[in-house]
C-alpha atoms as a PDB file:
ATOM      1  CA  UNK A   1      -1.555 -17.018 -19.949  1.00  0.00           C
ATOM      2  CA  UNK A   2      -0.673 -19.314 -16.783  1.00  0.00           C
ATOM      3  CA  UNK A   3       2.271 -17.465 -14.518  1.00  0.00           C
ATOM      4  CA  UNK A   4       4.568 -20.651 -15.504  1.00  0.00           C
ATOM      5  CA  UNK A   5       4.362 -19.547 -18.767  1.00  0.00           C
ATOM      6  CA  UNK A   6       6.110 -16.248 -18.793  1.00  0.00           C
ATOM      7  CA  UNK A   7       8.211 -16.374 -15.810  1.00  0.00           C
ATOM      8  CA  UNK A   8      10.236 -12.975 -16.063  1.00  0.00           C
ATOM      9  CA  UNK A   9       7.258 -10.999 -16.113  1.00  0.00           C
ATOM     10  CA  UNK A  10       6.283 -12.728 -12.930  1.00  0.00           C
ATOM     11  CA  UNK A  11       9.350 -12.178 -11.419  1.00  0.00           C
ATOM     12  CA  UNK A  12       9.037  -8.529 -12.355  1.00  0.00           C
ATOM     13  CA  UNK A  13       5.932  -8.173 -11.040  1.00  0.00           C
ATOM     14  CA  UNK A  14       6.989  -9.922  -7.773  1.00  0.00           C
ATOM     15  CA  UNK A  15       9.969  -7.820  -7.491  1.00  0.00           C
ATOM     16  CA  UNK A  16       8.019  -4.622  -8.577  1.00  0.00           C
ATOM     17  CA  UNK A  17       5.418  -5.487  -5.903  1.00  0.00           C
ATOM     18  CA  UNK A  18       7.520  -6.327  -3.097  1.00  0.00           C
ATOM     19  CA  UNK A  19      10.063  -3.770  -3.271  1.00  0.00           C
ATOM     20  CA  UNK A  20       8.506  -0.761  -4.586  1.00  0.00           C
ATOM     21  CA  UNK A  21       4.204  -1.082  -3.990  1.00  0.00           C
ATOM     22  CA  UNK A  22       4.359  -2.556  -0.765  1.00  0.00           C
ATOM     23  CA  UNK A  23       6.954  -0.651   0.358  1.00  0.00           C
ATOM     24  CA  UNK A  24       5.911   3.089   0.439  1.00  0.00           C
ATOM     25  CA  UNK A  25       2.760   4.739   0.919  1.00  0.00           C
ATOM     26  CA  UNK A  26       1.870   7.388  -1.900  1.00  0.00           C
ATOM     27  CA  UNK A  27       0.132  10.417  -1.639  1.00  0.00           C
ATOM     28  CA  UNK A  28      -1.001  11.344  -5.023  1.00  0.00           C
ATOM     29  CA  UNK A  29      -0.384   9.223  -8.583  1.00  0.00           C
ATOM     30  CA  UNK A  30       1.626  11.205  -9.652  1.00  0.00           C
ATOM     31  CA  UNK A  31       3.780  10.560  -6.906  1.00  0.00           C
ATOM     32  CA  UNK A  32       3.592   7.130  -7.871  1.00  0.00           C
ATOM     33  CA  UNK A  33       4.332   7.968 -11.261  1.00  0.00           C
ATOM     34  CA  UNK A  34       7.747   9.739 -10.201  1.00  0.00           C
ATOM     35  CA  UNK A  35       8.908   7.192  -7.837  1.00  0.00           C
ATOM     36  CA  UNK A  36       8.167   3.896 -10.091  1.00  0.00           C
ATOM     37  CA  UNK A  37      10.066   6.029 -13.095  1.00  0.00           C
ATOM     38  CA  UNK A  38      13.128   6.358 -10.264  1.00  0.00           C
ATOM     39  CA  UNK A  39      12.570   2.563  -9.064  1.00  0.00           C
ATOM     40  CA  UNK A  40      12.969   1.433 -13.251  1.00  0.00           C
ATOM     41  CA  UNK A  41      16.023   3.305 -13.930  1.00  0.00           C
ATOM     42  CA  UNK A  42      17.443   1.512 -10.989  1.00  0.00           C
ATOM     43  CA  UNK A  43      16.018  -1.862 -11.878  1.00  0.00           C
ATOM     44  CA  UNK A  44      17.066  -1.452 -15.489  1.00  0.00           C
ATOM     45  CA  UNK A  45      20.734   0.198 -15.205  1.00  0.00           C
ATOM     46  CA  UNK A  46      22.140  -0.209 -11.785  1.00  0.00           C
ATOM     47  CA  UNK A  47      21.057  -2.923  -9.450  1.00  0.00           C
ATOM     48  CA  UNK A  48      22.899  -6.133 -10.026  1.00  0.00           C
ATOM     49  CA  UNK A  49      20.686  -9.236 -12.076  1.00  0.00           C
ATOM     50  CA  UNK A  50      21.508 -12.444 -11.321  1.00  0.00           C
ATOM     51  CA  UNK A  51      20.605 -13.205 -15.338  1.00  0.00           C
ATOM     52  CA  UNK A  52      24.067 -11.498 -15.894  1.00  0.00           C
ATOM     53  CA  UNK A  53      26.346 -13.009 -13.964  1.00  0.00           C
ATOM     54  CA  UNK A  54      25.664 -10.517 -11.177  1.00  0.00           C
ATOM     55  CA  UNK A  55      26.334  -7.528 -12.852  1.00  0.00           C
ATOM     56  CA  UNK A  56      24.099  -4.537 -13.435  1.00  0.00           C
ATOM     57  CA  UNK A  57      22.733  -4.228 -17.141  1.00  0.00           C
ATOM     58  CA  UNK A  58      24.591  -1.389 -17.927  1.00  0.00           C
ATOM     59  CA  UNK A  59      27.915  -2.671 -17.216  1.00  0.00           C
ATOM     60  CA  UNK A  60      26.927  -5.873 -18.835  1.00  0.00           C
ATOM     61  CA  UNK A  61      26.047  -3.951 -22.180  1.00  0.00           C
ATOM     62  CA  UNK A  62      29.281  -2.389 -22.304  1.00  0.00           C
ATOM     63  CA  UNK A  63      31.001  -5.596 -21.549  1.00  0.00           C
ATOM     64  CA  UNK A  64      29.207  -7.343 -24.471  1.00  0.00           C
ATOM     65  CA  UNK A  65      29.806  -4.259 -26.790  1.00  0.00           C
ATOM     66  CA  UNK A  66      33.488  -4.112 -25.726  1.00  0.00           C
ATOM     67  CA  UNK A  67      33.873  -7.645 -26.549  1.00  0.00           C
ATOM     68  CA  UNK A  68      32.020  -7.609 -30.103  1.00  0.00           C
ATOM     69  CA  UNK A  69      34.008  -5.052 -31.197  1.00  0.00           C
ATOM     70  CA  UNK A  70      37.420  -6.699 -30.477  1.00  0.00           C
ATOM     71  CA  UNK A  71      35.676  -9.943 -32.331  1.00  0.00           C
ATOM     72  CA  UNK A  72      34.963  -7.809 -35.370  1.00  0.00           C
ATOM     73  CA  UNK A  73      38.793  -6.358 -35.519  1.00  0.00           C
END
């Protein structure tokens, strides 16, 4: 497909590029391996996403589960 036509995985692969290939040089792949695990966790759970209102994704999962369960009560 064209990059227009799947624009979060382009703007993963932007970020991904930009922040974590172009930004360290690796000495082995499994180096690489170890360090783009570390990078995901952070991507995924901590840093903020503007998608959310600005919060990280783990916060945001516990806001949404916080407030589905008071909506089911």
């Amino acid at each position: 497909g064209k990059p227009q036509q799947n624009g979060f995985v382009e703007r993963f692969n932007g970020s991904f590029r930009r922040e974590f290939l172009n930004a360290y040089l690796f000495d082995s792949l499994s180096q690489v391996r170890e360090m783009a695990w570390e990078w995901m966790l952070d991507y995924n759970e901590e840093r903020p996403h503007d998608s959310l209102g600005s919060l990280p994704p783990a916060i945001y999962r516990k806001k949404v589960e916080n407030s589905s369960l008071e909506l089911s009560q």
